[in-house]
Protein backbone atom coordinates (compact mmCIF):
# COMPACT_ATOMS: atom_id res chain seq x y z
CA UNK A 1 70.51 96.39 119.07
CA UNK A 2 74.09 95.23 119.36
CA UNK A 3 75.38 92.78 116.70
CA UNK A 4 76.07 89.39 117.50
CA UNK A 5 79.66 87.58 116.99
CA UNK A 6 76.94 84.96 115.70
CA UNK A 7 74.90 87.27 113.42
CA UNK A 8 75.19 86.70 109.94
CA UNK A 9 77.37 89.87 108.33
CA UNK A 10 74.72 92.25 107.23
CA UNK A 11 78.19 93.73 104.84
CA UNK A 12 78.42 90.94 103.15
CA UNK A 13 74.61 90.61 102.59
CA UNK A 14 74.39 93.70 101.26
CA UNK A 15 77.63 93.25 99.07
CA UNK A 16 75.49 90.28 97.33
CA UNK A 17 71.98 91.70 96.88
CA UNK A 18 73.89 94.85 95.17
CA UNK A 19 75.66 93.03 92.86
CA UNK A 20 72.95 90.99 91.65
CA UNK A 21 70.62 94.32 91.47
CA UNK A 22 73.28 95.17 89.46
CA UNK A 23 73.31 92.55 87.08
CA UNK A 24 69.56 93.07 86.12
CA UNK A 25 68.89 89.20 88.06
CA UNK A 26 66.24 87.98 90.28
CA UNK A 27 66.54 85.68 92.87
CA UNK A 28 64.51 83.24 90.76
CA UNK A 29 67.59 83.64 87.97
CA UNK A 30 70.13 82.98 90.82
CA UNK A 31 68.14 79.56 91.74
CA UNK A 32 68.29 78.24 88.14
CA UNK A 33 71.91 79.08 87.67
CA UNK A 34 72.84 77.52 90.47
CA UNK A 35 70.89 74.18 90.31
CA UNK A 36 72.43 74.23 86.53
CA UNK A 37 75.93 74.33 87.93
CA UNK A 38 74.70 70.96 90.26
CA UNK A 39 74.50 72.90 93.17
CA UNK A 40 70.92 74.26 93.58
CA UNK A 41 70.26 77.12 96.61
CA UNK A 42 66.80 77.35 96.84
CA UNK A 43 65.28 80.31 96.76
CA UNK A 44 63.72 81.29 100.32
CA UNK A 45 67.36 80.62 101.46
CA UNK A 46 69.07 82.95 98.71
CA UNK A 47 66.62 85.29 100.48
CA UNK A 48 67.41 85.24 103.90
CA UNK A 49 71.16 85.13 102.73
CA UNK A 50 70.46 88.77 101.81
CA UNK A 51 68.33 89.43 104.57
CA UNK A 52 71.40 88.64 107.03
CA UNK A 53 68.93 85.67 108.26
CA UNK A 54 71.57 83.14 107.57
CA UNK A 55 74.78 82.37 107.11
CA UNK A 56 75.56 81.03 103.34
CA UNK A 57 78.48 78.78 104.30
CA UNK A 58 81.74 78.82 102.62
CA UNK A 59 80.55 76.37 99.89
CA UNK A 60 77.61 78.42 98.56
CA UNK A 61 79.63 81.79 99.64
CA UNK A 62 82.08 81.12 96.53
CA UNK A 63 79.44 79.72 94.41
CA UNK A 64 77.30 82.70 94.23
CA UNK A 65 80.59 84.90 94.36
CA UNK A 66 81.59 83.14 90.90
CA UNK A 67 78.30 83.73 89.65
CA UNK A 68 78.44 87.07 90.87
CA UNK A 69 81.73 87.21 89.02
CA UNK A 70 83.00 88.88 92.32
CA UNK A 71 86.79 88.35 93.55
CA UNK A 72 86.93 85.79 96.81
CA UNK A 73 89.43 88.03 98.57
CA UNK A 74 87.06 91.01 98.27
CA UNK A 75 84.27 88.94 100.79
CA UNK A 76 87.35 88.48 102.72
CA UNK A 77 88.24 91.65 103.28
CA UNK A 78 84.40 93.14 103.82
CA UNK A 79 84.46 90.81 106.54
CA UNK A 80 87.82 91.47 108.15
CA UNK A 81 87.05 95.15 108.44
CA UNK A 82 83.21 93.63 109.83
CA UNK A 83 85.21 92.05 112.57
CA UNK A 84 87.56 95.13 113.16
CA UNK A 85 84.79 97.18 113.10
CA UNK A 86 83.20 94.73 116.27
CA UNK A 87 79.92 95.79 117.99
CA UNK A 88 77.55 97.88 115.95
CA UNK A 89 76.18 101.02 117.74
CA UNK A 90 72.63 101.25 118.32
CA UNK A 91 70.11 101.10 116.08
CA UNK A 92 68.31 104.02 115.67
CA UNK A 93 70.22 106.84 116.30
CA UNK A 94 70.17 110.13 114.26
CA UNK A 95 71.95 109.07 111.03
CA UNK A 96 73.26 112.80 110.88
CA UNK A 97 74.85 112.94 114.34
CA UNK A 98 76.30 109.65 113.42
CA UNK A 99 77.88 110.18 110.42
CA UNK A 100 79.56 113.17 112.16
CA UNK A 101 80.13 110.74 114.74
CA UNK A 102 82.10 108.90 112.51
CA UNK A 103 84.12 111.12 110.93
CA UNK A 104 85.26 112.43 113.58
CA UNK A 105 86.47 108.63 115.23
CA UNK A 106 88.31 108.00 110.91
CA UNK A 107 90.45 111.81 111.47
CA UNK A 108 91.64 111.02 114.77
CA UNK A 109 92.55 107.55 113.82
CA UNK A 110 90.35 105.52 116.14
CA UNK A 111 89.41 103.09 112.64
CA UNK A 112 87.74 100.47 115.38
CA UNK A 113 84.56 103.53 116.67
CA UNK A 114 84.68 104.77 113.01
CA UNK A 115 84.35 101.73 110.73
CA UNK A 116 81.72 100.53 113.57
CA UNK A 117 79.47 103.40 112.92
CA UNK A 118 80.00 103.81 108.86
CA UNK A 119 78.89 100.31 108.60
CA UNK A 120 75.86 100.36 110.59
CA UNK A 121 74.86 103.56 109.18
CA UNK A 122 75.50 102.54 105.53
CA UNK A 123 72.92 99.17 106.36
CA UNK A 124 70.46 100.96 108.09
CA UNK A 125 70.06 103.45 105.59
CA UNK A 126 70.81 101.73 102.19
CA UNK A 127 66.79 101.91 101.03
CA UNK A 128 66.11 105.24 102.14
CA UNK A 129 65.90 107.40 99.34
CA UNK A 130 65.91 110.28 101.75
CA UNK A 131 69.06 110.16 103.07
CA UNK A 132 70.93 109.20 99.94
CA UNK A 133 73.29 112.12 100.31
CA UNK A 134 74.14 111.06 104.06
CA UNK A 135 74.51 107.50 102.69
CA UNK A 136 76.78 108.20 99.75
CA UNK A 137 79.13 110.28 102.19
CA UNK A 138 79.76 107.60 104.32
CA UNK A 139 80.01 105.07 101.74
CA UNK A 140 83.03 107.36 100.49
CA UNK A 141 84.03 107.84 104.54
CA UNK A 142 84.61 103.93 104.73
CA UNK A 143 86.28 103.71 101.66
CA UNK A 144 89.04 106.00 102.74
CA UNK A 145 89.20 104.34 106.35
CA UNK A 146 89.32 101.25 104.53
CA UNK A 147 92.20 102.28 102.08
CA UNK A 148 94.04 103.56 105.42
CA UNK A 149 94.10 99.88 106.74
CA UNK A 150 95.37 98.75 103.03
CA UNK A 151 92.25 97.55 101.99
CA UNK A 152 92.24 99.10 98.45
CA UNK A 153 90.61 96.46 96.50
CA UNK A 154 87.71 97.13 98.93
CA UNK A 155 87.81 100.97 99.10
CA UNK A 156 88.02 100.64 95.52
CA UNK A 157 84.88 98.91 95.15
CA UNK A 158 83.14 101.32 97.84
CA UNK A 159 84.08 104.03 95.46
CA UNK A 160 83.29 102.65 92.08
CA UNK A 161 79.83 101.65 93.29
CA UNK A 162 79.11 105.28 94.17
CA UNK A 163 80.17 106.53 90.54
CA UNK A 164 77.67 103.10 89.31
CA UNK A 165 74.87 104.75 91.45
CA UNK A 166 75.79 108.30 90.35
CA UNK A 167 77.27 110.59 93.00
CA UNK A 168 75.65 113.55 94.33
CA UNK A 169 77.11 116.82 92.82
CA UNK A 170 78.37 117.70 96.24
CA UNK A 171 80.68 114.62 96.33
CA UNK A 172 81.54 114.21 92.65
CA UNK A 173 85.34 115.84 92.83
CA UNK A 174 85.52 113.37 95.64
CA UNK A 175 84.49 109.97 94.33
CA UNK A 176 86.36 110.76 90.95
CA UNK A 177 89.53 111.91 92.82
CA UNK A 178 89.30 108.68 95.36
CA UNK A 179 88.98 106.07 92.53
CA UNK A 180 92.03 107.59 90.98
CA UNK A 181 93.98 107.39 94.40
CA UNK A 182 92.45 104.00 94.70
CA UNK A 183 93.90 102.77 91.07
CA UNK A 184 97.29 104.50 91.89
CA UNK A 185 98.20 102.68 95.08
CA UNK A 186 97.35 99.39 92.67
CA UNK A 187 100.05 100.50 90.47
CA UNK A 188 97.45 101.51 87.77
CA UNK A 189 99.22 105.01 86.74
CA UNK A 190 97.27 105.49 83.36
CA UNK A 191 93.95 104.68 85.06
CA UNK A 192 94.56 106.74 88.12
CA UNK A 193 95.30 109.97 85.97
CA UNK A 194 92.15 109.59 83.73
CA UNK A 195 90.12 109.58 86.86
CA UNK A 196 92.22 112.78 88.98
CA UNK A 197 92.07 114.83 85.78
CA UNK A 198 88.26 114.05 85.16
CA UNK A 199 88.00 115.21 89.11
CA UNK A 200 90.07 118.26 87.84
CA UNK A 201 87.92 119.40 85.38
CA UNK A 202 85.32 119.54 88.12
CA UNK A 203 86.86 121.60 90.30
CA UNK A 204 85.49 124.71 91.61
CA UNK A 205 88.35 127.82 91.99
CA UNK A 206 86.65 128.77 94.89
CA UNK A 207 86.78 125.23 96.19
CA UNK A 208 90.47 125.27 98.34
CA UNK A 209 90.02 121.46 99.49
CA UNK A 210 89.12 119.94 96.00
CA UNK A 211 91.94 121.81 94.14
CA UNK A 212 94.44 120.45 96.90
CA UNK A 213 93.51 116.85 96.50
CA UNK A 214 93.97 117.28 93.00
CA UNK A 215 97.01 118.69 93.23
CA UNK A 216 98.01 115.70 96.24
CA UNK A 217 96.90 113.04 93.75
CA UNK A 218 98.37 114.07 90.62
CA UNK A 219 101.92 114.95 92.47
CA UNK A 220 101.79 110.89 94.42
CA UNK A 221 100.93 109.68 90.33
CA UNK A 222 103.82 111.50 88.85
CA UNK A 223 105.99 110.29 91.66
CA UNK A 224 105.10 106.87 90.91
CA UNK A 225 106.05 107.79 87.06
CA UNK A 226 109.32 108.99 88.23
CA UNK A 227 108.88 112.53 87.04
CA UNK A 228 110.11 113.64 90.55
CA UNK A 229 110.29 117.93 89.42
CA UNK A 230 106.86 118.02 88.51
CA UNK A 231 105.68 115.95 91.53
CA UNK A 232 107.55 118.39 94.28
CA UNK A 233 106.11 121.10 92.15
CA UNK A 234 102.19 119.98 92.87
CA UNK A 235 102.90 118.54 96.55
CA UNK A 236 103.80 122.00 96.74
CA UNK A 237 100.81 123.27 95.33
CA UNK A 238 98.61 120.83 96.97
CA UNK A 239 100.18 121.83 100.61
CA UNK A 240 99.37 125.98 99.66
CA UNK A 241 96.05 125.16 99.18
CA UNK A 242 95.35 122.63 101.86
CA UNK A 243 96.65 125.71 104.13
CA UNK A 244 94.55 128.09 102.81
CA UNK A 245 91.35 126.01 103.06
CA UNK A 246 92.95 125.26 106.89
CA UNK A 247 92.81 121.60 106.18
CA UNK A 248 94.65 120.15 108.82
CA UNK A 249 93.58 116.70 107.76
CA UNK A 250 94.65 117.17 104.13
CA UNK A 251 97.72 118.58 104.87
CA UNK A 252 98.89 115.62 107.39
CA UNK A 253 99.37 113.25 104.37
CA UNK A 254 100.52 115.47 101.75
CA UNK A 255 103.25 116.13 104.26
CA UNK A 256 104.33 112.61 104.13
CA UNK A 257 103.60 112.17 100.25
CA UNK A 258 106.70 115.46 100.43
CA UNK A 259 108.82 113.07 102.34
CA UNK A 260 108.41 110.41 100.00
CA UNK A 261 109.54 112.61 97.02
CA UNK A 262 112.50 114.57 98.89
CA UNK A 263 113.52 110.90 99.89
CA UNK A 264 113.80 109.85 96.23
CA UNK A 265 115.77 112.75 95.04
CA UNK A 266 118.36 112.23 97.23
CA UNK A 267 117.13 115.02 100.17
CA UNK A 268 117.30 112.46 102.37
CA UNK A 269 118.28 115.14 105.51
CA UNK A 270 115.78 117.70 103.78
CA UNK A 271 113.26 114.57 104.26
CA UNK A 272 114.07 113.86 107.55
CA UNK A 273 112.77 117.15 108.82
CA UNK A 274 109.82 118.02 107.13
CA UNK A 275 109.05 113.37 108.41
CA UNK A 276 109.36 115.31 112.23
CA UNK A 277 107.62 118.31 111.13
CA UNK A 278 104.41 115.64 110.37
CA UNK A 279 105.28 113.73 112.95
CA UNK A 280 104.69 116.82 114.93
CA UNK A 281 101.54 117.67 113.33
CA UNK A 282 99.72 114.50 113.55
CA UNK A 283 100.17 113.98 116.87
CA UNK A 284 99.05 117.38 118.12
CA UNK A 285 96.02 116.98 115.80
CA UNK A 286 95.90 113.19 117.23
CA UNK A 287 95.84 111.14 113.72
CA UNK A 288 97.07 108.34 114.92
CA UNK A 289 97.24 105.92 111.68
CA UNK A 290 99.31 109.07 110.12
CA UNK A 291 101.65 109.35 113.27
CA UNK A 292 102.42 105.74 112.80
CA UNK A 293 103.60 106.56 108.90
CA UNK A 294 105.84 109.49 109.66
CA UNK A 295 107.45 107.24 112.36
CA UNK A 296 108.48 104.83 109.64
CA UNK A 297 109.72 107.49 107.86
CA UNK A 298 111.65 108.89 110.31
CA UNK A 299 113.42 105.45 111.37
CA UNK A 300 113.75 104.82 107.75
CA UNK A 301 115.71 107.71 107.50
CA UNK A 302 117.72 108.00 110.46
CA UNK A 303 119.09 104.85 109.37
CA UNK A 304 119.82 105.88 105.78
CA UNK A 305 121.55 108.79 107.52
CA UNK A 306 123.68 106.47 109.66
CA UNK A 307 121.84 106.86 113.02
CA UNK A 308 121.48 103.08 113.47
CA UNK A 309 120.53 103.09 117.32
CA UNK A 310 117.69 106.04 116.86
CA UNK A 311 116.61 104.37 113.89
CA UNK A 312 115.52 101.17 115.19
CA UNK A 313 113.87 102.22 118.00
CA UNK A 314 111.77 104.25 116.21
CA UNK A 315 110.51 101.71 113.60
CA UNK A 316 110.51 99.09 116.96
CA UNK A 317 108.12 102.20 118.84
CA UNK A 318 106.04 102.03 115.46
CA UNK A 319 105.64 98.20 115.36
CA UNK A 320 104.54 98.48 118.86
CA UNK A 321 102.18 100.94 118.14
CA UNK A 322 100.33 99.53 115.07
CA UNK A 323 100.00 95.98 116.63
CA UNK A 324 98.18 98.08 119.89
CA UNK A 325 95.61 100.09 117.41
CA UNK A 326 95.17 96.71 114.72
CA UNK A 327 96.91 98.55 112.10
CA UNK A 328 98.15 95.42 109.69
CA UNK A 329 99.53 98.14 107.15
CA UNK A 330 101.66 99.42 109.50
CA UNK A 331 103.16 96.08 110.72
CA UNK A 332 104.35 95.27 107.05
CA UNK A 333 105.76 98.29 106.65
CA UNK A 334 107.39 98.11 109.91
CA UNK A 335 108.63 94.83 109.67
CA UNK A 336 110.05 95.02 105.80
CA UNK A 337 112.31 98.00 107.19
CA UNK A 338 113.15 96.36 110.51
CA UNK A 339 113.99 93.22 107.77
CA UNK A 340 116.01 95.86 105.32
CA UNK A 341 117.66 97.01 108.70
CA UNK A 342 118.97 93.89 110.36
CA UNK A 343 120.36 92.68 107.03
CA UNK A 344 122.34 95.67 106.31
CA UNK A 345 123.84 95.26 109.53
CA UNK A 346 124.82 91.25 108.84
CA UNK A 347 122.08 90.62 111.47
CA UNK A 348 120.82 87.25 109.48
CA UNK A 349 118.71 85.85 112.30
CA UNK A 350 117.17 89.25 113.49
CA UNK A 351 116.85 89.71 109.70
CA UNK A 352 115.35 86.31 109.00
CA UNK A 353 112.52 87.05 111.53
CA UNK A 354 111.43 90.27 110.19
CA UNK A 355 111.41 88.75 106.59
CA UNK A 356 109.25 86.10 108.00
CA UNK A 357 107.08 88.74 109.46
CA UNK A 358 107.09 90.99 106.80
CA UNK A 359 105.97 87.83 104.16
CA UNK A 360 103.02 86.73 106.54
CA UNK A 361 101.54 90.49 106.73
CA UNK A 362 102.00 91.50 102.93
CA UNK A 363 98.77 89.51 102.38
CA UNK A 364 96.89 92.57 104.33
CA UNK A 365 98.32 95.25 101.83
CA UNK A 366 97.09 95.68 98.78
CA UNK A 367 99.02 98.83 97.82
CA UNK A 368 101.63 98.07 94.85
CA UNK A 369 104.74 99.85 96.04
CA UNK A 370 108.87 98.39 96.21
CA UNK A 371 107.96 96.62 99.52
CA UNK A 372 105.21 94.92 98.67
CA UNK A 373 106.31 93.68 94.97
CA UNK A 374 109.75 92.83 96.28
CA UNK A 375 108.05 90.36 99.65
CA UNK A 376 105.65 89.11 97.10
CA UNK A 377 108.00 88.30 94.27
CA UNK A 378 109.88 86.43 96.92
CA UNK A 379 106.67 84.54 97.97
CA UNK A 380 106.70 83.51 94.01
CA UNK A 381 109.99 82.22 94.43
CA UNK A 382 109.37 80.30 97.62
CA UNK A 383 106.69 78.54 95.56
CA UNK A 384 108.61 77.16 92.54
């Protein structure tokens, strides 16, 4: 049965009956809390709110999110990547074919067919004890689509609820290893290395694919520490063993997290060539999300090596591209270095637009990097 633009989000209903599982409360509880705070919800309606038989309405959305002690923007984004997602496939079909189904749209970078499918087969299957395992893996599926489109505080969540429920065995180098990613793109250093070394210890020597995502993780959290040596020396590590295990799809992005850490030791040119190299590889692999990165990079650096005409039109191609696919990450990114661009050439109006741009579409990224803390510190300042 296709969803509905009008049906209530089944995501979000979902999201609240968790939560208040998790919190040890009945429905019953939820009624008397609420009438205490002057705004009673009675209790067949809490119901069909987590049936997906009604809407709750903004009002009593952020009511039981506060008693839910659940962040507003995380509803916000559930939703968001609801509506991305659009039309749910049909109900019904063999959650195994589907899940593969859906894997296979997240690596090729069609987000819209993938998210669709991970949602509808996380619902349909969320009290079936018997396909737990298939549940859990596309729980932690969504969570890295999700993190692709910036939604971090979301994937986050996805991720942490798995560890609440207890991962299978089969996934638990994976859920520790994603948290940890998850807490590093916040900024959370400390956090994210607790989690990648717990992973770590968890890791089978036979097991290629694990020990490179290690490896990937721990070399993007020493970059963000600054220790640059020791992060080139596990990229390194992390691309040997992505090649061994023939992970094409692992080796995509540890390609770019290379870039990143040539790029702040100076290798700029060095940089530049292993950005076309992925460039290269994504696109004859067709990961499209990962294509649009390396582009970035390569503009980036074509203009920090002087080539200002090739530069711009590859982060203009790039913009192009992630407005076409939906990609909201992308179009920060795009913009703040079409913004950096145009004022290093005394371009103020060009320059004034992309700042504008880039300002509006920081509030999709939740990634803590020099872009985003530098357009939201001067957010802060627009406010005083």
């Amino acid at each position: 049965m296709a969803r509905s633009s009008h049906r209530p989000s089944r995501a979000l209903a979902r999201l609240l009956r968790t939560r208040r599982q998790e919190l040890g409360l009945s429905l019953r509880q939820i009624e008397q809390r609420a009438a205490a705070e002057g705004n009673p919800i009675p209790f067949s309606t809490l119901s069909k709110i987590e049936q997906a038989k009604t809407e709750p309405g903004l009002r009593r959305l952020v009511q039981l999110l506060r008693l839910y002690h659940l962040p507003v923007e995380l509803a916000g984004e559930l939703l968001e990547v609801e509506e991305l997602a659009g039309e749910v496939p049909v109900e019904g079909e063999d959650p195994t074919a589907l899940l593969q189904e859906a894997v296979d749209c997240v690596k090729r970078g069609d987000l819209r067919r993938g998210l669709a499918k991970l949602l509808a087969l996380r619902l349909d299957t969320a009290d079936d004890p018997d396909y737990r395992l298939l549940r859990q893996s596309s729980t932690l599926t969504l969570a890295i689509a999700c993190i692709s489109l910036g939604k971090v505080k979301l994937a986050r969540r996805l991720a942490e609820d798995l560890l609440i429920e207890g991962p299978d065995p089969s996934l638990l180098v994976n859920v520790l290893a994603f948290v940890g990613r998850a807490w590093r793109e916040l900024g959370v250093y400390e956090g994210a290395l607790a989690f990648v070394e717990r992973a770590a210890h968890h890791v089978d020597d036979d097991h290629p694919q694990h020990r490179a995502w290690v490896c990937h993780e721990l070399a993007l959290i020493h970059r963000g520490k600054g220790e640059l040596d020791e992060a080139l020396r596990l990229i390194d590590e992390a691309l040997e063993h992505y090649r061994r295990a023939e992970d094409v799809r692992g080796e995509a992005p540890a390609i770019g997290a290379k870039v990143s850490i040539l790029e702040r030791r100076g290798e700029a040119r060095a940089a530049l060539r292993l950005a076309r190299a992925g460039l290269a590889l994504a696109e004859k692999h067709g990961f499209e999300n990962l294509r649009l990165h390396r582009m970035l990079d390569e503009g980036r650096l074509q203009l920090a090596l002087g080539d200002r005409e090739a530069g711009l039109a590859v982060l203009h191609e790039a913009l192009g591209e992630s407005i076409k696919i939906g990609n909201k990450d992308a179009q920060f990114h795009a913009h703040y270095q079409l913004w950096k661009a145009y004022d290093g050439f005394g371009d103020k109006e060009r320059a004034r637009f992309e700042e504008q741009a880039a300002c509006y579409f920081v509030r999709f990224v939740d990634e803590v990097n020099e872009a985003s803390t530098e357009v939201r510190q001067k957010l802060g300042e627009g406010l005083r």
